[in-house]
PDB file of N, CA and C in Angstrom:
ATOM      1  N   UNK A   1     -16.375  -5.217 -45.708  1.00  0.00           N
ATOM      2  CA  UNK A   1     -16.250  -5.546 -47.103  1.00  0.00           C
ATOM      3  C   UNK A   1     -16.782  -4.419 -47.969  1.00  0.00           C
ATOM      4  N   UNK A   2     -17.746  -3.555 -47.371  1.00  0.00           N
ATOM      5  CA  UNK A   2     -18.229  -2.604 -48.289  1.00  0.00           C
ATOM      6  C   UNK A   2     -16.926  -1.492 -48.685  1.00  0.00           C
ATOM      7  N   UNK A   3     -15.919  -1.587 -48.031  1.00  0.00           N
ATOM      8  CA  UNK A   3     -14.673  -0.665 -48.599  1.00  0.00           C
ATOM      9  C   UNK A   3     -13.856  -0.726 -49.704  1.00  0.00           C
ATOM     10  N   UNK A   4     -14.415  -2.273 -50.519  1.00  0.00           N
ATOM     11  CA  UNK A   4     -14.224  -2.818 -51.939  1.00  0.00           C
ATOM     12  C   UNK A   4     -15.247  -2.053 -52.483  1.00  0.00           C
ATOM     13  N   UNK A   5     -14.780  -1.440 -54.036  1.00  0.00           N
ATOM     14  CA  UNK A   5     -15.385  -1.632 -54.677  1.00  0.00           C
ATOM     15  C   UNK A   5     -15.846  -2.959 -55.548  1.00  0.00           C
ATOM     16  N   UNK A   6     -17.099  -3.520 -55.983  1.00  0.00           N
ATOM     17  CA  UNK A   6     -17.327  -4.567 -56.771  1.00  0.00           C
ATOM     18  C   UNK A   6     -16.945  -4.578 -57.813  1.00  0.00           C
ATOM     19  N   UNK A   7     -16.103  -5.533 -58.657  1.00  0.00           N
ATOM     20  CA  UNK A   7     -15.283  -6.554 -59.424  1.00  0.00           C
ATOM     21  C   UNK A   7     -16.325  -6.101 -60.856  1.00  0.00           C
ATOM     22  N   UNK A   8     -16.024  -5.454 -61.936  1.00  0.00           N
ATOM     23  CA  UNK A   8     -17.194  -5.125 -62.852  1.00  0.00           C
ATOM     24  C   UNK A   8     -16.701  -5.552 -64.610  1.00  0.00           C
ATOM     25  N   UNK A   9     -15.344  -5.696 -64.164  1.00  0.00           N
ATOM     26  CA  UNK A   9     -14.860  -5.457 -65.728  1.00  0.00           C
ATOM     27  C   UNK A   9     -13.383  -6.649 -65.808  1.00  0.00           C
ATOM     28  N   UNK A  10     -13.142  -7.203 -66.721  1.00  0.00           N
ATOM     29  CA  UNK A  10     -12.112  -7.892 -67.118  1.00  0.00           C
ATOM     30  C   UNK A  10     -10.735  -7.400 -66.451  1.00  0.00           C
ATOM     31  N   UNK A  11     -10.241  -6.471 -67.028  1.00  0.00           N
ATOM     32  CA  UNK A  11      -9.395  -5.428 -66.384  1.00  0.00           C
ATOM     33  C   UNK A  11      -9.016  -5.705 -64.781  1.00  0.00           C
ATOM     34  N   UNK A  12     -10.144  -5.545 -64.056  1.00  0.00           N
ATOM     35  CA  UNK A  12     -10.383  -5.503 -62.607  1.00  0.00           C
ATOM     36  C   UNK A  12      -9.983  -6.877 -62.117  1.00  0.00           C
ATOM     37  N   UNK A  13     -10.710  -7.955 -62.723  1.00  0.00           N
ATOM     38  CA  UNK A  13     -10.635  -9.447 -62.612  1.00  0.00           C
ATOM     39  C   UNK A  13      -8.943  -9.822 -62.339  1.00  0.00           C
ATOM     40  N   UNK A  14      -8.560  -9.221 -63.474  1.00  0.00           N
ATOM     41  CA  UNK A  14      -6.893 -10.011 -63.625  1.00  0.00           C
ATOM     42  C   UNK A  14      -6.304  -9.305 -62.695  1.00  0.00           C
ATOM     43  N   UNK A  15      -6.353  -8.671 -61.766  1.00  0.00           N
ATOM     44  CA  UNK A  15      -5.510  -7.548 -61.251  1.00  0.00           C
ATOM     45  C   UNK A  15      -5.795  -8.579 -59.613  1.00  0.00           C
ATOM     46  N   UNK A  16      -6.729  -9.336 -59.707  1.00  0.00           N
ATOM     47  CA  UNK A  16      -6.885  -9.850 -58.351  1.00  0.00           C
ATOM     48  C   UNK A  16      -6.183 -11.051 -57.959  1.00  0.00           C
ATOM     49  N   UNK A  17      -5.865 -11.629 -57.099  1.00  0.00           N
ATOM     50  CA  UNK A  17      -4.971 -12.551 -56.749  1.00  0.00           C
ATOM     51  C   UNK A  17      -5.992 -14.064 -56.640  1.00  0.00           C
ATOM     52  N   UNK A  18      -5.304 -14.938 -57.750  1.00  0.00           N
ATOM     53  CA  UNK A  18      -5.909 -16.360 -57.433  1.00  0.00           C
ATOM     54  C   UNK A  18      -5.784 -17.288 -56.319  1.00  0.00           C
ATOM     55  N   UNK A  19      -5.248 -16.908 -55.563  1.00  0.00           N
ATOM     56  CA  UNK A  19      -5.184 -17.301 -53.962  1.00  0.00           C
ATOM     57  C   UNK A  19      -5.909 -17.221 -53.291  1.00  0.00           C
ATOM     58  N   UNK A  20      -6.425 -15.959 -53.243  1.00  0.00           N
ATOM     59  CA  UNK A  20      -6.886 -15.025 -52.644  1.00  0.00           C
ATOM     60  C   UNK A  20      -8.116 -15.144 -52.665  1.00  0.00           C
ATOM     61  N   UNK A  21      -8.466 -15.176 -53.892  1.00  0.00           N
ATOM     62  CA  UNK A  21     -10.245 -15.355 -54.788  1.00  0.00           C
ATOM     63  C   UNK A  21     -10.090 -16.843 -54.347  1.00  0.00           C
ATOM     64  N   UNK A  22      -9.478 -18.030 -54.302  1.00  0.00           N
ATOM     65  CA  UNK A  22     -10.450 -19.353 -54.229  1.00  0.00           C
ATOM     66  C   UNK A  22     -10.450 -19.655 -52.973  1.00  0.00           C
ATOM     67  N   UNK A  23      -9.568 -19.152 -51.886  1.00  0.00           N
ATOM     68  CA  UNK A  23      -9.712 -19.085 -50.110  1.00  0.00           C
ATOM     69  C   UNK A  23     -10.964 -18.859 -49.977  1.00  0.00           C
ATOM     70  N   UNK A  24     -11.292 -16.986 -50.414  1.00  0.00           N
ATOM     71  CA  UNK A  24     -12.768 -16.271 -50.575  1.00  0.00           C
ATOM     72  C   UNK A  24     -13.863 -17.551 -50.696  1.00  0.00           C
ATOM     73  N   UNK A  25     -13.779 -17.631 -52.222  1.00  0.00           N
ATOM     74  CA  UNK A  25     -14.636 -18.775 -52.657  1.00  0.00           C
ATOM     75  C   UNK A  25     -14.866 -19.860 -51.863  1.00  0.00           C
ATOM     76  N   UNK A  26     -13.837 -20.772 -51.298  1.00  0.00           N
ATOM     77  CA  UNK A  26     -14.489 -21.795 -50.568  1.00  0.00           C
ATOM     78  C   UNK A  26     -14.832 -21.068 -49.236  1.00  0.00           C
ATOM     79  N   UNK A  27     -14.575 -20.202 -48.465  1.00  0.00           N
ATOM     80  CA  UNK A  27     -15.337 -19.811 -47.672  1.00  0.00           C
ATOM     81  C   UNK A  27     -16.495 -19.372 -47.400  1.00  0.00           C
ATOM     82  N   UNK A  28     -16.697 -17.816 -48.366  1.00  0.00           N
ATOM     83  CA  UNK A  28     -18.516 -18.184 -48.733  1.00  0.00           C
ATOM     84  C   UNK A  28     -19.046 -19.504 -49.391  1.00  0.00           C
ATOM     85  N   UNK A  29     -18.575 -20.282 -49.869  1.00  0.00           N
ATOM     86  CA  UNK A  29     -19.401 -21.322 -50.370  1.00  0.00           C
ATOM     87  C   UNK A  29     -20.194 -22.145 -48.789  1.00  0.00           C
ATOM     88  N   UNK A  30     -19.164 -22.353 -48.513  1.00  0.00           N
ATOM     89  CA  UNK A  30     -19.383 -22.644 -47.184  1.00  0.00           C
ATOM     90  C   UNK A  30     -20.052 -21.941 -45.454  1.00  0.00           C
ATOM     91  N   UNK A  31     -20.244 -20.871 -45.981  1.00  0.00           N
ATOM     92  CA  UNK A  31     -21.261 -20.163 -45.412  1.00  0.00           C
ATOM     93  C   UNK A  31     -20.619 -19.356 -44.019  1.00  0.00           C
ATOM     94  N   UNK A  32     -18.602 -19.125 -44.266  1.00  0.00           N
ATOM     95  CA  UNK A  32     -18.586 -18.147 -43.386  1.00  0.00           C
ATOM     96  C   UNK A  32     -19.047 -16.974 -43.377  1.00  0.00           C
ATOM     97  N   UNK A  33     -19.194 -16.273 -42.163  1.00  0.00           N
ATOM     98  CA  UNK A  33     -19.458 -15.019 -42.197  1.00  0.00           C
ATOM     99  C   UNK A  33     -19.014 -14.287 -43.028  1.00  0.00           C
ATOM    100  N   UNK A  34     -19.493 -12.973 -43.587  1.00  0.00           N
ATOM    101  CA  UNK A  34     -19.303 -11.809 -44.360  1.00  0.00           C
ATOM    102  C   UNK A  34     -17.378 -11.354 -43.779  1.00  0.00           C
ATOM    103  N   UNK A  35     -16.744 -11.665 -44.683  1.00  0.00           N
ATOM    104  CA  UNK A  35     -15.481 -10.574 -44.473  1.00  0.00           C
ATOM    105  C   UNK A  35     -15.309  -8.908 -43.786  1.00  0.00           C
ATOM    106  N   UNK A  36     -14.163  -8.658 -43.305  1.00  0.00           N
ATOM    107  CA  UNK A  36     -13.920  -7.578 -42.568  1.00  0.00           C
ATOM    108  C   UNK A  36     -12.937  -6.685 -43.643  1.00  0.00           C
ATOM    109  N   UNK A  37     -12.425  -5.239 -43.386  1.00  0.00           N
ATOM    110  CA  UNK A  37     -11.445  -5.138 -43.609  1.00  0.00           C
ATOM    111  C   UNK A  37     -10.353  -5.882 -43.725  1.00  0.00           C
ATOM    112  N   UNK A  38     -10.251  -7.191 -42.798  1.00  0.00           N
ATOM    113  CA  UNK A  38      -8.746  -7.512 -42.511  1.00  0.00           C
ATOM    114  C   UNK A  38      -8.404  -8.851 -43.865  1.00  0.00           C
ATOM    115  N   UNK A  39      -9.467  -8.759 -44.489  1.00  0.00           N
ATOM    116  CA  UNK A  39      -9.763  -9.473 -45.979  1.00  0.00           C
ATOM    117  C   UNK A  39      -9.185  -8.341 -47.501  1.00  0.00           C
ATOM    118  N   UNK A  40      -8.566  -9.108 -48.249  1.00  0.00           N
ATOM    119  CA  UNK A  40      -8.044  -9.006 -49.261  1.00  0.00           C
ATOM    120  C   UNK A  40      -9.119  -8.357 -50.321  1.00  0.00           C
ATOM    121  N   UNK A  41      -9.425  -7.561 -51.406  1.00  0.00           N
ATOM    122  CA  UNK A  41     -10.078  -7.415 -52.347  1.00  0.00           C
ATOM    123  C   UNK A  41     -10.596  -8.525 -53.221  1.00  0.00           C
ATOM    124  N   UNK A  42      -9.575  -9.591 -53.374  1.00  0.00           N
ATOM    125  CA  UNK A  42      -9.666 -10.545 -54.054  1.00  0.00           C
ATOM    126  C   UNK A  42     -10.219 -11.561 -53.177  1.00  0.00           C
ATOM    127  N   UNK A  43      -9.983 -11.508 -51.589  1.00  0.00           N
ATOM    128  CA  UNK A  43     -10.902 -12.473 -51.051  1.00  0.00           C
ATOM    129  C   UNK A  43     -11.885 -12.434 -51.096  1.00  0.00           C
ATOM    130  N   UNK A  44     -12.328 -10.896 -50.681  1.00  0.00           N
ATOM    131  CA  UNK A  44     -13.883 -10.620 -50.784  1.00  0.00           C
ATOM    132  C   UNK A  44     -14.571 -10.876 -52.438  1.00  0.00           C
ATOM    133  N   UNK A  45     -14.337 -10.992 -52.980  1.00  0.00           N
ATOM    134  CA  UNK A  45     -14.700 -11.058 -54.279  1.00  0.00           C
ATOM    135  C   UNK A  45     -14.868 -12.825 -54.662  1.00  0.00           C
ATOM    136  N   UNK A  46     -13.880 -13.233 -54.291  1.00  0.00           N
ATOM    137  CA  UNK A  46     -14.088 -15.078 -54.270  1.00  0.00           C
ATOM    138  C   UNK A  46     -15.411 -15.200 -53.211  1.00  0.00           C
ATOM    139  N   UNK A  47     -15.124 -14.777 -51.833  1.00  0.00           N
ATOM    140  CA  UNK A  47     -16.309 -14.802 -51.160  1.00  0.00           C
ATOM    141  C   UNK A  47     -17.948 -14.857 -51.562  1.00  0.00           C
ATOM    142  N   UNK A  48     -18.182 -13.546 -52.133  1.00  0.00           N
ATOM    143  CA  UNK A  48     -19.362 -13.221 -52.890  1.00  0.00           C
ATOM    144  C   UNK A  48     -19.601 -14.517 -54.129  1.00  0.00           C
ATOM    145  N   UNK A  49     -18.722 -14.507 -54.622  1.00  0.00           N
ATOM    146  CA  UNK A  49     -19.221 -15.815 -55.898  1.00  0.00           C
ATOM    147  C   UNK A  49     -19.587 -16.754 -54.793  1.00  0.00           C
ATOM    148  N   UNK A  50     -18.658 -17.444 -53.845  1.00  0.00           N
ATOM    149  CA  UNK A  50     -19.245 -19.002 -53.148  1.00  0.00           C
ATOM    150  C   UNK A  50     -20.602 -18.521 -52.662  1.00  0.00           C
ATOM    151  N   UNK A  51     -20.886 -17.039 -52.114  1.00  0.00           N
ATOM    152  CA  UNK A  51     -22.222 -17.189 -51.470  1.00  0.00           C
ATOM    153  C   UNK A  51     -23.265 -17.332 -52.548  1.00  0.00           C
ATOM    154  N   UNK A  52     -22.943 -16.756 -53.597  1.00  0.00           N
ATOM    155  CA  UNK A  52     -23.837 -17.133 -55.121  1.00  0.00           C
ATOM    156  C   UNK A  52     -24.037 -18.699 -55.022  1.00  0.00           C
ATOM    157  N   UNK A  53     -22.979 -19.160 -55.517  1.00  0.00           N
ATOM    158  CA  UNK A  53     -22.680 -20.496 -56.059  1.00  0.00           C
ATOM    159  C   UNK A  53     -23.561 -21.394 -54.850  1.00  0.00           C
ATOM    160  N   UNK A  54     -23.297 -21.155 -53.633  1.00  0.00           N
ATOM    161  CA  UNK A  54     -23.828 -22.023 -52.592  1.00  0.00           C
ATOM    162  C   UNK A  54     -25.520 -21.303 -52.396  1.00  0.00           C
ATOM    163  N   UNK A  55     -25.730 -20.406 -52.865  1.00  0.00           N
ATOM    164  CA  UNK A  55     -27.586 -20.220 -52.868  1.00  0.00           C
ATOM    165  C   UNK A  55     -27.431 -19.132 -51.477  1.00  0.00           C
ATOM    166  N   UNK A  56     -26.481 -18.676 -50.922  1.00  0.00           N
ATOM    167  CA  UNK A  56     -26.623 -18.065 -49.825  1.00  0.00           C
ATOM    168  C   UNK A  56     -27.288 -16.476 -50.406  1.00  0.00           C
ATOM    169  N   UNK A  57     -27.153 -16.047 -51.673  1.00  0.00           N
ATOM    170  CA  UNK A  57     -27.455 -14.902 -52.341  1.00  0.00           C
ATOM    171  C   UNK A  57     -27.778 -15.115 -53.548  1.00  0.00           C
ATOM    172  N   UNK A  58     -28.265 -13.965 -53.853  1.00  0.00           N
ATOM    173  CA  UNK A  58     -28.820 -13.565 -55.206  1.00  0.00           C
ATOM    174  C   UNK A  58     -27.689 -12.911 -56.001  1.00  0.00           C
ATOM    175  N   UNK A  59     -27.233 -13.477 -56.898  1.00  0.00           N
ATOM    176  CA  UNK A  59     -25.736 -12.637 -57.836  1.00  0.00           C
ATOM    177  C   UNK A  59     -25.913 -11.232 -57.773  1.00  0.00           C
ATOM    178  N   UNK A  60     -25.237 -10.342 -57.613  1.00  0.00           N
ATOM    179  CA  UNK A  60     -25.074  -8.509 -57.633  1.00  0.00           C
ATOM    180  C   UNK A  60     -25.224  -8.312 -59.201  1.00  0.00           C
ATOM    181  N   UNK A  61     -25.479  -7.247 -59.056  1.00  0.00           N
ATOM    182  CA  UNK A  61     -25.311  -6.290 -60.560  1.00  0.00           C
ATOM    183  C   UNK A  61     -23.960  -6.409 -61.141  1.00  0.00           C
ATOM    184  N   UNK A  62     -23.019  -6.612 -60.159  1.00  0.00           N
ATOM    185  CA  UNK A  62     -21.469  -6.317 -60.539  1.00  0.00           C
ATOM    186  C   UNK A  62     -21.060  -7.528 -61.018  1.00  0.00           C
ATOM    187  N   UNK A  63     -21.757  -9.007 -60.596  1.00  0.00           N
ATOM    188  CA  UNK A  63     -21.373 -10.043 -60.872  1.00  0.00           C
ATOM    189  C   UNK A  63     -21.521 -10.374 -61.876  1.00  0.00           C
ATOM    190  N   UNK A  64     -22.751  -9.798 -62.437  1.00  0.00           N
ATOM    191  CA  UNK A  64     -23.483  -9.963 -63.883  1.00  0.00           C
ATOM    192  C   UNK A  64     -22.928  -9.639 -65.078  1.00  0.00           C
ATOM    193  N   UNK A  65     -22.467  -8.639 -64.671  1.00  0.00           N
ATOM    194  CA  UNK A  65     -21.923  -7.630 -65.385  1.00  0.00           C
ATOM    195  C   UNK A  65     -20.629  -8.226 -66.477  1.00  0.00           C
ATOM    196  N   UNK A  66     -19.973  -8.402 -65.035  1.00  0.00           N
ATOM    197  CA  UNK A  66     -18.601  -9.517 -64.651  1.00  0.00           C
ATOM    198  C   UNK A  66     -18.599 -10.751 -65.721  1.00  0.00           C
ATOM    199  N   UNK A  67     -19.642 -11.203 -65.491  1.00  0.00           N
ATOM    200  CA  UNK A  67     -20.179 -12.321 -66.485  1.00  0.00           C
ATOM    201  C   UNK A  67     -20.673 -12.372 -67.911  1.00  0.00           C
ATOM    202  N   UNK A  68     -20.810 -11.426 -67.826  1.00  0.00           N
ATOM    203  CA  UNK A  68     -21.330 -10.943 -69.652  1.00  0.00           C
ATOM    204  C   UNK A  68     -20.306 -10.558 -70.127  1.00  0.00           C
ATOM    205  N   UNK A  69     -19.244  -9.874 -69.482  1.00  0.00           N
ATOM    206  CA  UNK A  69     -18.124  -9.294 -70.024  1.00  0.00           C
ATOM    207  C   UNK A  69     -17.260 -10.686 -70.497  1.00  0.00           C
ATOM    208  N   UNK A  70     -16.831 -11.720 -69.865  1.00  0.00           N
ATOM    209  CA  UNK A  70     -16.449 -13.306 -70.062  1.00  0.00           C
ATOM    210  C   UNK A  70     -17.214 -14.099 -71.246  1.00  0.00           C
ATOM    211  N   UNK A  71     -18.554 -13.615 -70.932  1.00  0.00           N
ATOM    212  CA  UNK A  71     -18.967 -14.332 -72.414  1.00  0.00           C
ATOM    213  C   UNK A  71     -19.089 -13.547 -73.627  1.00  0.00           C
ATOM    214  N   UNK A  72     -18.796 -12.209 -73.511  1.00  0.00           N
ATOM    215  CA  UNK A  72     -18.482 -11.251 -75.077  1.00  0.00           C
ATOM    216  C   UNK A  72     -17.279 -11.096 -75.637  1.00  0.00           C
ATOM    217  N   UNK A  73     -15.912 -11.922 -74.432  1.00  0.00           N
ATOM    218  CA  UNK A  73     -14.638 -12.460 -75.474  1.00  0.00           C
ATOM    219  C   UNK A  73     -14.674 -13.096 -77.208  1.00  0.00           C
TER     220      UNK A  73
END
């Protein structure tokens, strides 16, 4: 997964696939393992939020970021 760059800006967000991101999502939520290459950009990125959302991590810098940018619409 480290061959993604992290998700930082609006721009970046829409460009990712909603499929893709809520597969991710319920999977880290649920506490699979960390993604491989053979994972989507947009999976890995849903991923990281469920491990947030489910307490498995501490939100990234990129997530934050991500998030401030959503609430300065």
């Amino acid at each position: 997964m480290a061959e993604f760059e992290p998700v930082k800006t609006i721009p970046e967000f829409r460009k990712l696939n909603d499929a893709d991101i809520l597969e991710g999502y319920l999977d880290g939520f649920h506490g699979t393992t960390e993604p491989g290459s053979d994972k989507s950009p947009s999976y890995c990125h849903g991923w990281l939020n469920g491990q947030v959302d489910a307490g498995f991590r501490d939100q990234s810098e990129a997530q934050k970021e991500l998030a401030q940018a959503f609430q300065n619409l």
